[in-house]
C-alpha atoms as a PDB file:
ATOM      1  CA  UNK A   1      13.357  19.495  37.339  1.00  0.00           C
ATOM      2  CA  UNK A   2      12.661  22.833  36.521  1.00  0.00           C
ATOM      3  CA  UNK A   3      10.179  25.019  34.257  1.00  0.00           C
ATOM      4  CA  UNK A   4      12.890  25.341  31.320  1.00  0.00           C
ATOM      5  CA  UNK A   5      13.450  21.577  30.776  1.00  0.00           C
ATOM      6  CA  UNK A   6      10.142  20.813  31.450  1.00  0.00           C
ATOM      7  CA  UNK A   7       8.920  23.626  28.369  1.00  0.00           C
ATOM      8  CA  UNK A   8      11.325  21.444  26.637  1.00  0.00           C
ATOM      9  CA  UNK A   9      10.564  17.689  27.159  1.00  0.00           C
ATOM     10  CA  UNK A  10       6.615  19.105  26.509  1.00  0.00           C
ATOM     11  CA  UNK A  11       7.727  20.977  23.412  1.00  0.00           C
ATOM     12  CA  UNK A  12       9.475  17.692  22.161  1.00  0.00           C
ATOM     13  CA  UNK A  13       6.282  15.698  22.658  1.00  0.00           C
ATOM     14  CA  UNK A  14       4.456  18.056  21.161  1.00  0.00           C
ATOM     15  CA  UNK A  15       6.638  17.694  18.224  1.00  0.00           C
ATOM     16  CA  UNK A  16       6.733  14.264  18.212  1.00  0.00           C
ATOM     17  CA  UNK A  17       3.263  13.865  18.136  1.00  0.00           C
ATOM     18  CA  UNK A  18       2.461  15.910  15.076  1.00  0.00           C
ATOM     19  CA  UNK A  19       5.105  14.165  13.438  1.00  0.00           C
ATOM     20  CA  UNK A  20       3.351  10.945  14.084  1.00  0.00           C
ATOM     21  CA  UNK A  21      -0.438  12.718  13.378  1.00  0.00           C
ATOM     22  CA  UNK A  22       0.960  14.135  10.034  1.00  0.00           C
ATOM     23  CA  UNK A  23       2.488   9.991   9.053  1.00  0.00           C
ATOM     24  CA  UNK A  24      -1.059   9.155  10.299  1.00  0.00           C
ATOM     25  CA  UNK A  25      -2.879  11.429   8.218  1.00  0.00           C
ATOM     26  CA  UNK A  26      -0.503  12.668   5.779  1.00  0.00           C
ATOM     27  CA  UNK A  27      -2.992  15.205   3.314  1.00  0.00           C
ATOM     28  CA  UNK A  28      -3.955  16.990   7.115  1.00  0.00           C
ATOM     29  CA  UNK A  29      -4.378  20.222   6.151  1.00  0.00           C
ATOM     30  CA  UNK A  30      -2.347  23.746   7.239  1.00  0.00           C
ATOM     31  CA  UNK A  31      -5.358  24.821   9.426  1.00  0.00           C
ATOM     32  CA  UNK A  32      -6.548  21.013  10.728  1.00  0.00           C
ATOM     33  CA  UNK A  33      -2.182  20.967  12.008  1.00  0.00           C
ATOM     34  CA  UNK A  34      -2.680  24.186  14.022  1.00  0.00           C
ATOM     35  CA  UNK A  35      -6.072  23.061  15.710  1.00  0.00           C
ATOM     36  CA  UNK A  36      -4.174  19.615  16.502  1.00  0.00           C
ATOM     37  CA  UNK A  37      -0.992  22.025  17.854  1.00  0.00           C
ATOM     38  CA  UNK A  38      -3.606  23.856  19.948  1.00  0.00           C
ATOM     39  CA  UNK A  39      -5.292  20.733  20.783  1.00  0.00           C
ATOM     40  CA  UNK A  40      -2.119  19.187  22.171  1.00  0.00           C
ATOM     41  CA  UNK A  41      -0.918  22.139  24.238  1.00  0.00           C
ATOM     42  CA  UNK A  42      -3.763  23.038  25.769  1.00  0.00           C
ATOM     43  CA  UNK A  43      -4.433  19.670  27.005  1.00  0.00           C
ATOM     44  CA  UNK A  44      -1.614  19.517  28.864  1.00  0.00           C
ATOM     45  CA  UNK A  45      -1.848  17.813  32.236  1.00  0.00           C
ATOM     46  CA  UNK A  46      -5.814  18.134  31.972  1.00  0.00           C
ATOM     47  CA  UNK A  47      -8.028  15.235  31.426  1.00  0.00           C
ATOM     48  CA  UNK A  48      -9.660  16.192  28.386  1.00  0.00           C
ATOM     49  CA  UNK A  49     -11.976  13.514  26.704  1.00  0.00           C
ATOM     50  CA  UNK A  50     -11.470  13.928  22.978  1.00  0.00           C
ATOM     51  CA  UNK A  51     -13.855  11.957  20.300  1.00  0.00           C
ATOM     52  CA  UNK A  52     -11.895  11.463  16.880  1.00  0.00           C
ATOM     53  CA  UNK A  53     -13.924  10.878  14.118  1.00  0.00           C
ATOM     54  CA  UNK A  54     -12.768   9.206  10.742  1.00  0.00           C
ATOM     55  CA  UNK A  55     -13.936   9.954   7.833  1.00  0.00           C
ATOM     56  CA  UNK A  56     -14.857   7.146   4.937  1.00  0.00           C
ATOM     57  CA  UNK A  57     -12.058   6.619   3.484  1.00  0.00           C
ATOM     58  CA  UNK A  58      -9.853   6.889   6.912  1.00  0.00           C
ATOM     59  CA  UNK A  59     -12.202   4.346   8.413  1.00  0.00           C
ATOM     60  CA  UNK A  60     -11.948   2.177   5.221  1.00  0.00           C
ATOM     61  CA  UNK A  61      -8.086   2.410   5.572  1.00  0.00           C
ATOM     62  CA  UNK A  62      -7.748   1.544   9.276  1.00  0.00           C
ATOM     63  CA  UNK A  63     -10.660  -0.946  10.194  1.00  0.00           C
ATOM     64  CA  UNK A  64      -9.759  -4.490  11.150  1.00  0.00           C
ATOM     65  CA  UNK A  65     -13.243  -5.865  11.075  1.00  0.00           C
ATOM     66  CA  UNK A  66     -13.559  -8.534   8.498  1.00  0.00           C
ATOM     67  CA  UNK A  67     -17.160  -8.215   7.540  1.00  0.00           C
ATOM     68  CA  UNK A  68     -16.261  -4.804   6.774  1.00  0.00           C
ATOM     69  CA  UNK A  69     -13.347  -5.237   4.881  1.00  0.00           C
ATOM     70  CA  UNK A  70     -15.676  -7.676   2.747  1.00  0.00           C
ATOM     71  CA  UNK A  71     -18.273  -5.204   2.504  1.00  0.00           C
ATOM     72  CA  UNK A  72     -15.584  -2.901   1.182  1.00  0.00           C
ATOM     73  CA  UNK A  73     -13.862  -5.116  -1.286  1.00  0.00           C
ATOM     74  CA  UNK A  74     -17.408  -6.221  -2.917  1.00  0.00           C
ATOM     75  CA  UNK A  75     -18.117  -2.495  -2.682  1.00  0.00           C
ATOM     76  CA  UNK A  76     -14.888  -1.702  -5.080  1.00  0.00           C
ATOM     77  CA  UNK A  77     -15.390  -4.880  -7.086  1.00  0.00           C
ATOM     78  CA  UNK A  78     -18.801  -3.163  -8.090  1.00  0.00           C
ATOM     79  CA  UNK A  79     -17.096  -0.254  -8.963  1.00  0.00           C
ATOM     80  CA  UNK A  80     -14.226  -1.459 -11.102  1.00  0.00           C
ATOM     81  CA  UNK A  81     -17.384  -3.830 -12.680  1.00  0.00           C
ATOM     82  CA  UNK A  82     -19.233  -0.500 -13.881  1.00  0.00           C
ATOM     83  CA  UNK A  83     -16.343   1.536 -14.745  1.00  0.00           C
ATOM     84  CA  UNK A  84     -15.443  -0.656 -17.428  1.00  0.00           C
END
């Protein structure tokens, strides 16, 4: 294999991934795409341990954990309670 198809499978991962990041998170912002751009190619072939952090409302959207769920639904049901 040589540099100029590897460039290209790594360029087409690259793309693929923000593709998938900006379904994931689709209000990312123009500045929070370039850091993930950077993030992805200068991490190639290194072992670089990464911590993501959710916010709120991402964590709200993606947990699984039924007690939190709960806590979130009788959170909202407050809410909707008051507003009216």
């Amino acid at each position: 294999m040589d540099y100029v198809e590897l460039g290209s499978m790594l360029a087409n991962k690259i793309q693929q991934l923000m593709i998938f990041f900006s379904l994931l998170i689709p209000d990312m912002t123009n500045e929070e795409e370039q850091l993930l751009d950077e993030a992805l190619i200068y991490s190639n072939n290194n072992k670089v341990p990464v911590l993501v952090k959710a916010s709120k409302a991402e964590h709200e959207m993606i947990t699984t954990d039924r007690a939190e769920l709960e806590a979130i639904l009788r959170q909202r049901q407050k809410e909707h309670t008051h507003s009216e």
